[in-house]
Protein backbone atom coordinates (compact mmCIF):
# COMPACT_ATOMS: atom_id res chain seq x y z
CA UNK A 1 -13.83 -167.67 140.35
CA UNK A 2 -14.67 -169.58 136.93
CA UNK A 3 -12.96 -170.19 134.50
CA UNK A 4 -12.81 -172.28 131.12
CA UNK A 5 -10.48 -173.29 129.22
CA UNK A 6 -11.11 -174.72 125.60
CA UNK A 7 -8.08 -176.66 123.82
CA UNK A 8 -8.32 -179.33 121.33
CA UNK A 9 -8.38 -177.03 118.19
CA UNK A 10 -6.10 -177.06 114.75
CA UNK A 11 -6.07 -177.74 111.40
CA UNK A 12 -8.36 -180.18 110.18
CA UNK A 13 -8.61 -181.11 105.69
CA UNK A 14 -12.39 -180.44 104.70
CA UNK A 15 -14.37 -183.71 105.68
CA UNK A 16 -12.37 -184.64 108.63
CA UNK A 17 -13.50 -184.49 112.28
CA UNK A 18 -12.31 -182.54 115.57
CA UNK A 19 -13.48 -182.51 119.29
CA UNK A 20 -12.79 -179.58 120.92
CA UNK A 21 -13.21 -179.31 124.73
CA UNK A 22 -13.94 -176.86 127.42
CA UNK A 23 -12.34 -177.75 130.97
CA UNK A 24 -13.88 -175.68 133.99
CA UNK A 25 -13.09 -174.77 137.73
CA UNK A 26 -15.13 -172.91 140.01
CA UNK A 27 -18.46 -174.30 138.60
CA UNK A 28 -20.57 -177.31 138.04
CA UNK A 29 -20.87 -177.40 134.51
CA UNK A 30 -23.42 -180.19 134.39
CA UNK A 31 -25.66 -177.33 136.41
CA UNK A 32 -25.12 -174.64 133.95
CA UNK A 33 -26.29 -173.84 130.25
CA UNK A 34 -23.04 -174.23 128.39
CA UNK A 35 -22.94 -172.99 125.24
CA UNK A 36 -20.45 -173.30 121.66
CA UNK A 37 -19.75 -170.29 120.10
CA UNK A 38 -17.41 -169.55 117.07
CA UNK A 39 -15.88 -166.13 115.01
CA UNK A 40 -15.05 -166.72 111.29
CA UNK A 41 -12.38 -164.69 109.78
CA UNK A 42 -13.95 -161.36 109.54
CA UNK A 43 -17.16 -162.38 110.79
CA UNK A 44 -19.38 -161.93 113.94
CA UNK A 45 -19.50 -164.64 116.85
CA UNK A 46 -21.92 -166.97 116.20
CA UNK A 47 -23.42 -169.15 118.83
CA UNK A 48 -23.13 -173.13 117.44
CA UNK A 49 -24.78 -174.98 119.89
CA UNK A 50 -26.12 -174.98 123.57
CA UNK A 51 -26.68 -177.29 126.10
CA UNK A 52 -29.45 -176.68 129.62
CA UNK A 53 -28.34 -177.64 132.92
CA UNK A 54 -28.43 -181.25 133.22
CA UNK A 55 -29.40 -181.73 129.56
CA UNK A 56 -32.66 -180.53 130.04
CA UNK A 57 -32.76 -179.09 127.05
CA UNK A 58 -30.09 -178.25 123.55
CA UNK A 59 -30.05 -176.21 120.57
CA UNK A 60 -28.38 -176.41 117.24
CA UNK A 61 -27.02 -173.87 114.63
CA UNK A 62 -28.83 -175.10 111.27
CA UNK A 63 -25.45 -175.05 109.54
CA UNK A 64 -23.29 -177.88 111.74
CA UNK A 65 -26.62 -179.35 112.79
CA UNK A 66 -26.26 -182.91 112.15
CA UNK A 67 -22.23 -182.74 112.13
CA UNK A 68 -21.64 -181.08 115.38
CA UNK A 69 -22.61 -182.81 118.97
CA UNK A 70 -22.33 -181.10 122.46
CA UNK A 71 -21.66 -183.14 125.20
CA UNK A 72 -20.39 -183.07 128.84
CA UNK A 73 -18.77 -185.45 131.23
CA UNK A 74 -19.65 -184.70 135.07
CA UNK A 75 -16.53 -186.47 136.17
CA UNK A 76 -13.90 -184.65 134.24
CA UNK A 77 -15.57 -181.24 134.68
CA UNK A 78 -15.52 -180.94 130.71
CA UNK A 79 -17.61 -180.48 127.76
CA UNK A 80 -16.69 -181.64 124.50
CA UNK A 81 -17.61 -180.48 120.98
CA UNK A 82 -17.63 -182.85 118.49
CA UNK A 83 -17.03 -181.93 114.49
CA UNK A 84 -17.64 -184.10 111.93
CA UNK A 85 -17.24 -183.66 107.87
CA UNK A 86 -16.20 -180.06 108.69
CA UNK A 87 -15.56 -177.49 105.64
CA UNK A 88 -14.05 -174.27 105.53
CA UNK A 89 -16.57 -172.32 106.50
CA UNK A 90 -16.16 -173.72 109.67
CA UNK A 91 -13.23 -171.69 110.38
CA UNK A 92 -12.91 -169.88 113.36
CA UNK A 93 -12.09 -169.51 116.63
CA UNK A 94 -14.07 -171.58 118.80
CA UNK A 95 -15.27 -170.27 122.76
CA UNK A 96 -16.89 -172.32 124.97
CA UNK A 97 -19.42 -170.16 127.25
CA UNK A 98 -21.40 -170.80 130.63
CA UNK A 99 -23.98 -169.29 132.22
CA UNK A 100 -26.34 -170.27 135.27
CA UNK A 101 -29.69 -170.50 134.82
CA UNK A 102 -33.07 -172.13 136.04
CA UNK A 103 -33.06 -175.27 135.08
CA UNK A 104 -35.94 -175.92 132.77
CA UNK A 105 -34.82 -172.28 130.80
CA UNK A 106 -34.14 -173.32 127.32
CA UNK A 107 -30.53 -172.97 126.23
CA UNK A 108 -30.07 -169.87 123.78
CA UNK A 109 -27.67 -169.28 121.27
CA UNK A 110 -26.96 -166.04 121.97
CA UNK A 111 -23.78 -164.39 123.67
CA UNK A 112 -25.55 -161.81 125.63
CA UNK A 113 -27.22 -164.66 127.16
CA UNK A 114 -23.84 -166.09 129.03
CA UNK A 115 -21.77 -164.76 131.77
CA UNK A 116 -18.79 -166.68 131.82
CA UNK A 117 -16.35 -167.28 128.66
CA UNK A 118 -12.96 -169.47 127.77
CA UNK A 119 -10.10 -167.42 125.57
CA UNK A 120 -11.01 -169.93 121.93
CA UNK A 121 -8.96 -172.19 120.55
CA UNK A 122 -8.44 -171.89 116.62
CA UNK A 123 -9.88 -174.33 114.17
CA UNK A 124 -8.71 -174.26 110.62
CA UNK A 125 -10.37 -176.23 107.99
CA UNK A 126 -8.30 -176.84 104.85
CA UNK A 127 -6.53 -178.52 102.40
């Protein structure tokens, strides 16, 4: 059975940083597409960026490209999301997703595209 679990989130002031992360049992996560997605107050999920098994490939969201960084560490069975000089319209509740696919599929930032989801942790930015 897989789950994830994301923790990590909170309230943040506009221009500070975050790392959220995504622990998982019952799969591999370094041989999955993992994706970040987030929900804004009274808006649809939005994927935020993606990640191809073994890092064969990644994707960005134009809006936290830049500021936000997807990574995973094989030991720990985690993946991380890092947020830098975050602003208020980066509030939301964040989900970490996985899915498993071939390994040379580019990851997509879309939900249909993934299988297996975490419950979100809230992230607030503001002063």
């Amino acid at each position: 059975q897989v789950q994830l679990v994301e923790s990590g989130g909170g309230l943040v002031q506009p221009g500070g940083s975050l790392t959220l992360s995504c622990v998982a049992s019952g799969v591999a996560l370094d041989d999955y597409t993992i994706g970040w997605f987030r929900q804004g107050p009274g808006k649809e999920r939005e994927g935020v960026s993606c990640r191809g098994p073994k890092g064969g490939s990644s994707r960005t969201e134009d809006s936290v490209k830049g500021r936000f960084i997807i990574t995973v560490d094989n030991i720990e069975n985690k993946v991380y999301l890092q947020m830098h000089r975050l602003t208020p319209e980066d509030t939301g509740v964040y989900y970490c997703a996985a899915e498993s696919t071939a390994i040379f599929r580019p990851c997509l930032l879309e939900d249909y595209d993934y299988s297996f989801w975490g419950h979100g942790t809230q992230v607030t930015v503001s002063s």
